[in-house]
N, C-alpha and C. Protein backbone atom coordinates (compact mmCIF):
# COMPACT_ATOMS: atom_id res chain seq x y z
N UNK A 1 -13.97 14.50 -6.92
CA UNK A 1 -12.62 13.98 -6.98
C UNK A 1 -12.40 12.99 -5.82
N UNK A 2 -12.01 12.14 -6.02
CA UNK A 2 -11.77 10.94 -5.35
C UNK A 2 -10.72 11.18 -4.36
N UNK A 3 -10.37 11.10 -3.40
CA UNK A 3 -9.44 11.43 -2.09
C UNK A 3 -9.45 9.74 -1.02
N UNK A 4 -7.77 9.47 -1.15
CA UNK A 4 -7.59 8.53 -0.50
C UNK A 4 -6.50 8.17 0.59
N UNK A 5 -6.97 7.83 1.72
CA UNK A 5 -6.70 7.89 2.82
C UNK A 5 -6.11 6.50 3.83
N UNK A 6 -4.80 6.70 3.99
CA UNK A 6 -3.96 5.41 3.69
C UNK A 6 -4.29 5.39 5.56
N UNK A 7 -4.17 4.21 6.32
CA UNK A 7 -4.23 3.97 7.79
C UNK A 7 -3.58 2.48 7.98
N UNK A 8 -2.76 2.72 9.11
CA UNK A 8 -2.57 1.46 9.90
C UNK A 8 -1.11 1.48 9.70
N UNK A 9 -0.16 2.19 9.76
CA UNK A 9 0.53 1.91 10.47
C UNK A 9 1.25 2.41 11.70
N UNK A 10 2.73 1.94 11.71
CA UNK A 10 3.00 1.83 13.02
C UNK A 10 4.57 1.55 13.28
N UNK A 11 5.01 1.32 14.43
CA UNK A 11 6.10 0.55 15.15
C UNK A 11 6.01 -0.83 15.11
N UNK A 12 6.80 -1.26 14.85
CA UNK A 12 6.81 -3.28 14.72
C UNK A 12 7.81 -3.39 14.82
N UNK A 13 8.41 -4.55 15.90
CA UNK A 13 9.53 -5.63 15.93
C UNK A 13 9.91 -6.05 14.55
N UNK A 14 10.65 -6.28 14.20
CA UNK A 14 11.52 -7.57 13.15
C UNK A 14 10.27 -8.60 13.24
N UNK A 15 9.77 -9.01 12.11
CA UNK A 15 9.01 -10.35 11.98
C UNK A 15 7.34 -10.45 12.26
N UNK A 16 7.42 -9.22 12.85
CA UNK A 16 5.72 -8.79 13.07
C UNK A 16 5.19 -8.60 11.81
N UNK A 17 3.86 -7.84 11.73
CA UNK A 17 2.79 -7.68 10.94
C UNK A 17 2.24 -6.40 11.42
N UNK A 18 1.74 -6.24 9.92
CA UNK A 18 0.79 -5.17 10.37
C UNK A 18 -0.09 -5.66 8.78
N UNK A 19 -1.58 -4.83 9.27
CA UNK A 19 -1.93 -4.39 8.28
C UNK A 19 -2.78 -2.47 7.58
N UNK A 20 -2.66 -2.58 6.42
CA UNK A 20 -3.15 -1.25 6.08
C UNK A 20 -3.86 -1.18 5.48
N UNK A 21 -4.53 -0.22 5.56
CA UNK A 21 -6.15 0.32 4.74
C UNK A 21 -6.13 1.76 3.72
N UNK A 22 -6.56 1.79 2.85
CA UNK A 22 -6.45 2.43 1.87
C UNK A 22 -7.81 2.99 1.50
N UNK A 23 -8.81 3.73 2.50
CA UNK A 23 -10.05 4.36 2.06
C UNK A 23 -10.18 5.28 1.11
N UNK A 24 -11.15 4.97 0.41
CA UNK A 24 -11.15 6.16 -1.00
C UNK A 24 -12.56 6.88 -0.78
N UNK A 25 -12.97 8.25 -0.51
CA UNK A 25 -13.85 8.92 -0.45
C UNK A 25 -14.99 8.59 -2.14
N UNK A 26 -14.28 8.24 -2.69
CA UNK A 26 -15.22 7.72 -3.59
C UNK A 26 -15.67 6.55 -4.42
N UNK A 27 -15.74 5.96 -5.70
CA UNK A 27 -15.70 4.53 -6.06
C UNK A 27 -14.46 4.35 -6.19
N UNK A 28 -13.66 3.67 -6.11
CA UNK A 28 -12.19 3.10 -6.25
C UNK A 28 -12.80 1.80 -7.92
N UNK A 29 -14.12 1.51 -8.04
CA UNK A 29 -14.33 0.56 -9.04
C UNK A 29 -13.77 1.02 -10.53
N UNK A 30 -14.32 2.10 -10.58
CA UNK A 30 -13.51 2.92 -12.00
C UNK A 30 -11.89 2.86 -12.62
N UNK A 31 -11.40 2.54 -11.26
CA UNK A 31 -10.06 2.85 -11.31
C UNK A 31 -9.39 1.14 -11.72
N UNK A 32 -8.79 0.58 -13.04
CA UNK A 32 -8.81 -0.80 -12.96
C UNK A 32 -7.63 -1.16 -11.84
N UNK A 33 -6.42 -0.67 -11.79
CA UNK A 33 -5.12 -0.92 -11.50
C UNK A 33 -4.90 -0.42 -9.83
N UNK A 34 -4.96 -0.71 -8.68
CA UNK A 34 -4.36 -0.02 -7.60
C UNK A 34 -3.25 -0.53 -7.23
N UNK A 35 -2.22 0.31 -6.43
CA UNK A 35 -1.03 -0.05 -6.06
C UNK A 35 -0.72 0.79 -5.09
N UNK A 36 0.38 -0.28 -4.12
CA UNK A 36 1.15 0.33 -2.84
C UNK A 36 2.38 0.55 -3.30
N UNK A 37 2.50 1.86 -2.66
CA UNK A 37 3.80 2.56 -2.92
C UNK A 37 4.34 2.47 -1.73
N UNK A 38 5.48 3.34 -1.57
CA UNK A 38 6.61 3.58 -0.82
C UNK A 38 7.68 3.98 -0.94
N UNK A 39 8.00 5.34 0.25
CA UNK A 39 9.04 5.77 0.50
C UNK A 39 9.79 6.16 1.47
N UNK A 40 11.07 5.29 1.59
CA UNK A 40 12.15 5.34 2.49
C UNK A 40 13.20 6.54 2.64
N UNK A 41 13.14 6.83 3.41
CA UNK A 41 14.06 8.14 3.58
C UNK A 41 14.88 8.04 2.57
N UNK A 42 15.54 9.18 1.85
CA UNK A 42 16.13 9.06 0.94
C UNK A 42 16.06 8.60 -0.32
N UNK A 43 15.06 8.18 -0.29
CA UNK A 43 15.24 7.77 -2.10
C UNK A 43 13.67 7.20 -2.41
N UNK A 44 14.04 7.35 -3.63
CA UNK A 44 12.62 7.19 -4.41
C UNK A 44 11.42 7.05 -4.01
N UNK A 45 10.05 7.16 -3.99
CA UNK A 45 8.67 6.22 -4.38
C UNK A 45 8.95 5.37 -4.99
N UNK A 46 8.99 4.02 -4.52
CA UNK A 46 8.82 2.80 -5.78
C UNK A 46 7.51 2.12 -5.27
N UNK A 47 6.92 1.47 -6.18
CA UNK A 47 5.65 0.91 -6.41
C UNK A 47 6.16 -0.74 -5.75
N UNK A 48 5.21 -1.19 -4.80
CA UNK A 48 5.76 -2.17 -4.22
C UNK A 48 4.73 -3.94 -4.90
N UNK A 49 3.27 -3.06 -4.75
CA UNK A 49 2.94 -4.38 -5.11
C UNK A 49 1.33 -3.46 -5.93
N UNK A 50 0.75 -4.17 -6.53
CA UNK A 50 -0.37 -3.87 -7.35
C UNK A 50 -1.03 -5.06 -7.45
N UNK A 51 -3.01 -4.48 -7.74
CA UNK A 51 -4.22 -5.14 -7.81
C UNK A 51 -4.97 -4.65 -8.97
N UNK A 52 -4.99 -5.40 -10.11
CA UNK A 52 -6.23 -5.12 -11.15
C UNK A 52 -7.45 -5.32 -10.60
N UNK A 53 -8.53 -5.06 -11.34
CA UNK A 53 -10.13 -4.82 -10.89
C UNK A 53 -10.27 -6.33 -11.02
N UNK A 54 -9.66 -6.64 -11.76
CA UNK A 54 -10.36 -8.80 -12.04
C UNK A 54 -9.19 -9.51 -10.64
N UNK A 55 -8.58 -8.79 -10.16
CA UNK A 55 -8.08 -9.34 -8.85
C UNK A 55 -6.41 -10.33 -9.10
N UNK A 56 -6.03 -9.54 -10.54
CA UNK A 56 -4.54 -10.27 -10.47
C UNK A 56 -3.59 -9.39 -9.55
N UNK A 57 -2.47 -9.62 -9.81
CA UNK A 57 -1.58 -9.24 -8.54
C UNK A 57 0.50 -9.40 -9.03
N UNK A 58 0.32 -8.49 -8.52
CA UNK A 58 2.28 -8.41 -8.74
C UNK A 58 2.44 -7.39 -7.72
N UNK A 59 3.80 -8.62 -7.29
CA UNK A 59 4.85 -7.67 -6.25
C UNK A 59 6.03 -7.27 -6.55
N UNK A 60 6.62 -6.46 -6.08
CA UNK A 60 7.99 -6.17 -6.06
C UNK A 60 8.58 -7.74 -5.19
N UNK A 61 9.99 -8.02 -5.80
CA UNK A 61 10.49 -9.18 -5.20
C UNK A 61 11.05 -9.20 -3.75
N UNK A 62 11.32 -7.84 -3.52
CA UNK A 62 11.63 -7.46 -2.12
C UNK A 62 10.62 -7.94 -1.11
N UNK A 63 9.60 -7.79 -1.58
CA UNK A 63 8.08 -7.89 -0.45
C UNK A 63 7.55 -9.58 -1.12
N UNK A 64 7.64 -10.23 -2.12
CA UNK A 64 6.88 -11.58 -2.55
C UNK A 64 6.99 -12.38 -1.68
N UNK A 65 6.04 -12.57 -1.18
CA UNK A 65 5.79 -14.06 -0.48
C UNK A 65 5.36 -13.32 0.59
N UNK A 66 5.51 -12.13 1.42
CA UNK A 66 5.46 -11.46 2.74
C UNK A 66 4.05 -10.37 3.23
N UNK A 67 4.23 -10.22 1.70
CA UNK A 67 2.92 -8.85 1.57
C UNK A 67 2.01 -9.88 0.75
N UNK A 68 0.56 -8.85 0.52
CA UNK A 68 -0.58 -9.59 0.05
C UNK A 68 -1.37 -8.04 -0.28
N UNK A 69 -1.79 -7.55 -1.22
CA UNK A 69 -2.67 -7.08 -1.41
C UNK A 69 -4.45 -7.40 -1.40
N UNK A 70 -5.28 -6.75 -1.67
CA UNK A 70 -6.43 -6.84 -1.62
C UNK A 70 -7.26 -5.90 -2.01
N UNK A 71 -8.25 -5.88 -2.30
CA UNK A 71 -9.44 -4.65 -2.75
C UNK A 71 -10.98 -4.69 -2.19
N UNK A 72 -11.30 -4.37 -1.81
CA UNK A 72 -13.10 -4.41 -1.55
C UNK A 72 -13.89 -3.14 -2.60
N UNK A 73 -13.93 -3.35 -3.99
CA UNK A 73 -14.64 -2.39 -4.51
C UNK A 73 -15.80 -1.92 -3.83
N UNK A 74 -16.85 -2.48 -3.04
CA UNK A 74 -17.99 -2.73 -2.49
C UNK A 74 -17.60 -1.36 -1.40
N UNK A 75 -16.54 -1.66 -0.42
CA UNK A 75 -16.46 -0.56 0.48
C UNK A 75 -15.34 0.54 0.14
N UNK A 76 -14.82 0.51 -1.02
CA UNK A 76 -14.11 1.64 -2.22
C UNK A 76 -12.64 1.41 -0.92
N UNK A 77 -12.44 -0.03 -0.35
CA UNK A 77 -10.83 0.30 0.07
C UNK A 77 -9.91 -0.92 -0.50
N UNK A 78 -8.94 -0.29 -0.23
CA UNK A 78 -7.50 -1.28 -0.71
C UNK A 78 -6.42 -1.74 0.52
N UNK A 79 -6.27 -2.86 0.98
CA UNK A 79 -5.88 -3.16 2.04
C UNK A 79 -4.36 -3.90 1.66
N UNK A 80 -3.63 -3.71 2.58
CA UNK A 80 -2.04 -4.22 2.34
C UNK A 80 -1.88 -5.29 3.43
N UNK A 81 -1.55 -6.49 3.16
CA UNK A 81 -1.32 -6.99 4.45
C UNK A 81 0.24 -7.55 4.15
N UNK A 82 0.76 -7.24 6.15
CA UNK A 82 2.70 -7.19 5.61
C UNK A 82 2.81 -7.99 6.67
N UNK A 83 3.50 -9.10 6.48
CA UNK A 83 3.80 -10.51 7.41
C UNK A 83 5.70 -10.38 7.34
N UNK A 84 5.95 -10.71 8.44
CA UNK A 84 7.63 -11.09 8.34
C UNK A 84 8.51 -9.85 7.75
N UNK A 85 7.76 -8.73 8.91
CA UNK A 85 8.25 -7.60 8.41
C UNK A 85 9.98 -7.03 8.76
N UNK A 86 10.85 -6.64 8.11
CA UNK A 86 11.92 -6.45 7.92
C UNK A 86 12.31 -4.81 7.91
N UNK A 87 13.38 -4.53 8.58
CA UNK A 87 14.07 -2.97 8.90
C UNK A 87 13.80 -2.07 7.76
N UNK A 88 14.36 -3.00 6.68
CA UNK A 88 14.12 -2.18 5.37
C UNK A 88 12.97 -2.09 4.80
N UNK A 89 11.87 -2.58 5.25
CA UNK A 89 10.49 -2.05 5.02
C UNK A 89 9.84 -0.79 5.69
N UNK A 90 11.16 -0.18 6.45
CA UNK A 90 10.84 0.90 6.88
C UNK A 90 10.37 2.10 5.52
N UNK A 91 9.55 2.62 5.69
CA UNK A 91 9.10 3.56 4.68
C UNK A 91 7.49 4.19 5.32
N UNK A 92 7.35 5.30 4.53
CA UNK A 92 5.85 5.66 4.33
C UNK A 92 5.54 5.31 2.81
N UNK A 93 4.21 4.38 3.36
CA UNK A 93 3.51 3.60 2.44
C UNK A 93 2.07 4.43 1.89
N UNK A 94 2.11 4.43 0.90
CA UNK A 94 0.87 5.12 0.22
C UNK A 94 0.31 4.52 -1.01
N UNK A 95 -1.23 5.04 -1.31
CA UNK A 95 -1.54 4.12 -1.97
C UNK A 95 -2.31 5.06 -3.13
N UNK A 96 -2.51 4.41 -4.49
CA UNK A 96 -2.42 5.09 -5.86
C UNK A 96 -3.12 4.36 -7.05
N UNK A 97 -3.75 4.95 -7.77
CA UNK A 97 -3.87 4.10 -9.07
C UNK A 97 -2.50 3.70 -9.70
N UNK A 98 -2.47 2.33 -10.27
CA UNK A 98 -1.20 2.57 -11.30
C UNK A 98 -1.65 2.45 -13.18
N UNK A 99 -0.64 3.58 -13.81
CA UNK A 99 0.04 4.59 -13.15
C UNK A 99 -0.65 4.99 -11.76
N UNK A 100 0.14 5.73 -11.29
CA UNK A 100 -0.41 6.76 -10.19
C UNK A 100 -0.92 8.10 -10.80
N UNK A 101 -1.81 8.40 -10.03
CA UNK A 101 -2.40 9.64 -10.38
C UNK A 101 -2.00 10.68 -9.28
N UNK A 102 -1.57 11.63 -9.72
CA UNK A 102 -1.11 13.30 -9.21
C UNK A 102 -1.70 13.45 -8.19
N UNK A 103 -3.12 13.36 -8.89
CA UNK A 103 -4.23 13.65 -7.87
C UNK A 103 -4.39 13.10 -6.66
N UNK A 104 -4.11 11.84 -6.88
CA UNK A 104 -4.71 10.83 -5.96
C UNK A 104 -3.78 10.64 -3.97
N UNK A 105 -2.48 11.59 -4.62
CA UNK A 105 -1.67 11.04 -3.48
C UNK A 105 -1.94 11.69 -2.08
N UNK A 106 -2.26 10.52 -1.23
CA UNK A 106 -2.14 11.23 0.16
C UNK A 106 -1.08 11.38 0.96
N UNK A 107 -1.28 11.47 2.37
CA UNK A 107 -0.92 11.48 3.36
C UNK A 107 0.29 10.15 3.75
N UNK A 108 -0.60 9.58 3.38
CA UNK A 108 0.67 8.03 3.29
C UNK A 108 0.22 7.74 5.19
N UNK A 109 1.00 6.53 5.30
CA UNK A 109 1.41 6.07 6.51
C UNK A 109 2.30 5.45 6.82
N UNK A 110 2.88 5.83 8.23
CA UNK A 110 4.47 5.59 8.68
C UNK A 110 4.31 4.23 9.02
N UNK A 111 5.36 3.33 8.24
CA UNK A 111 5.51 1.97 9.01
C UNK A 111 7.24 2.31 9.65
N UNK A 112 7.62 1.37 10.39
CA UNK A 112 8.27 1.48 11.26
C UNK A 112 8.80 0.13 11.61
N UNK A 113 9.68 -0.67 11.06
CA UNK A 113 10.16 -1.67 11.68
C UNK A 113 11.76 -2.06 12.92
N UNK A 114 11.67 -1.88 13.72
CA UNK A 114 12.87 -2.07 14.76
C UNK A 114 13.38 -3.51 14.86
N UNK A 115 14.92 -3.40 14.56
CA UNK A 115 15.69 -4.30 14.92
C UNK A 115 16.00 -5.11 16.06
C-alpha cells in the first residue's frame, strides 16, 4: 500500500514562497490524477490544484497564476510550488490521488502565512 508523505511547510510573510513535497513510499506512476488539497480551520478539504500522468494541470482560481504543481514519476513525488503567498492560504495542505483515495491521506503539512 502506497503511503504518502507531504513536507515543507512552514511560517511565511505575506508574498513569500514556499515549496512542498509529496513523497510516496511507492510508484505514484499507476496513479493517473494527483492533487493538492487543503484545509483551513473550519471548513472543508477542497482540492486546490491537480496533475494528470501526461502532465496537464488545473487550479482552483484562488491559487491560478501563484501555485504550480509538478510530478517526478521517476522519484514517486509530487511537488507544490506557492509564490505570492496570501493569509488565506493559511491551511494544512495534503496531497491525494484525484478522486482522493481514503487510503492515501496523510499527515498533511502546516503552511502558515502572517500578515
Amino acid at each position: 500500500q502506497v503511503q504518502l508523505v507531504e513536507s515543507g511547510g512552514g511560517l511565511v510573510q505575506a508574498g513569500g514562497a514556499l515549496r512542498l513535497s509529496c513523497a510516496a513510499s511507492g510508484s505514484i506512476s499507476s496513479i493517473n490524477t494527483m492533487g493538492w488539497y487543503r484545509q483551513a480551520p473550519g471548513k472543508q478539504r477542497e482540492l486546490v490544484t491537480l496533475i494528470t500522468s501526461g502532465g496537464s494541470t488545473n487550479y482552483a482560481d484562488s491559487v491560478k497564476g501563484r501555485f504550480t504543481i509538478s510530478r517526478d514519476n521517476a522519484k514517486n513525488t509530487v511537488y507544490l510550488q506557492m509564490n505570492s503567498l496570501k493569509p488565506e492560504d493559511t491551511a494544512v495542505y495534503y496531497c491525494n490521488a484525484v478522486p482522493s483515495n481514503g487510503r492515501l491521506w496523510g499527515q498533511g503539512t502546516q503552511v502558515t502565512v502572517s500578515s
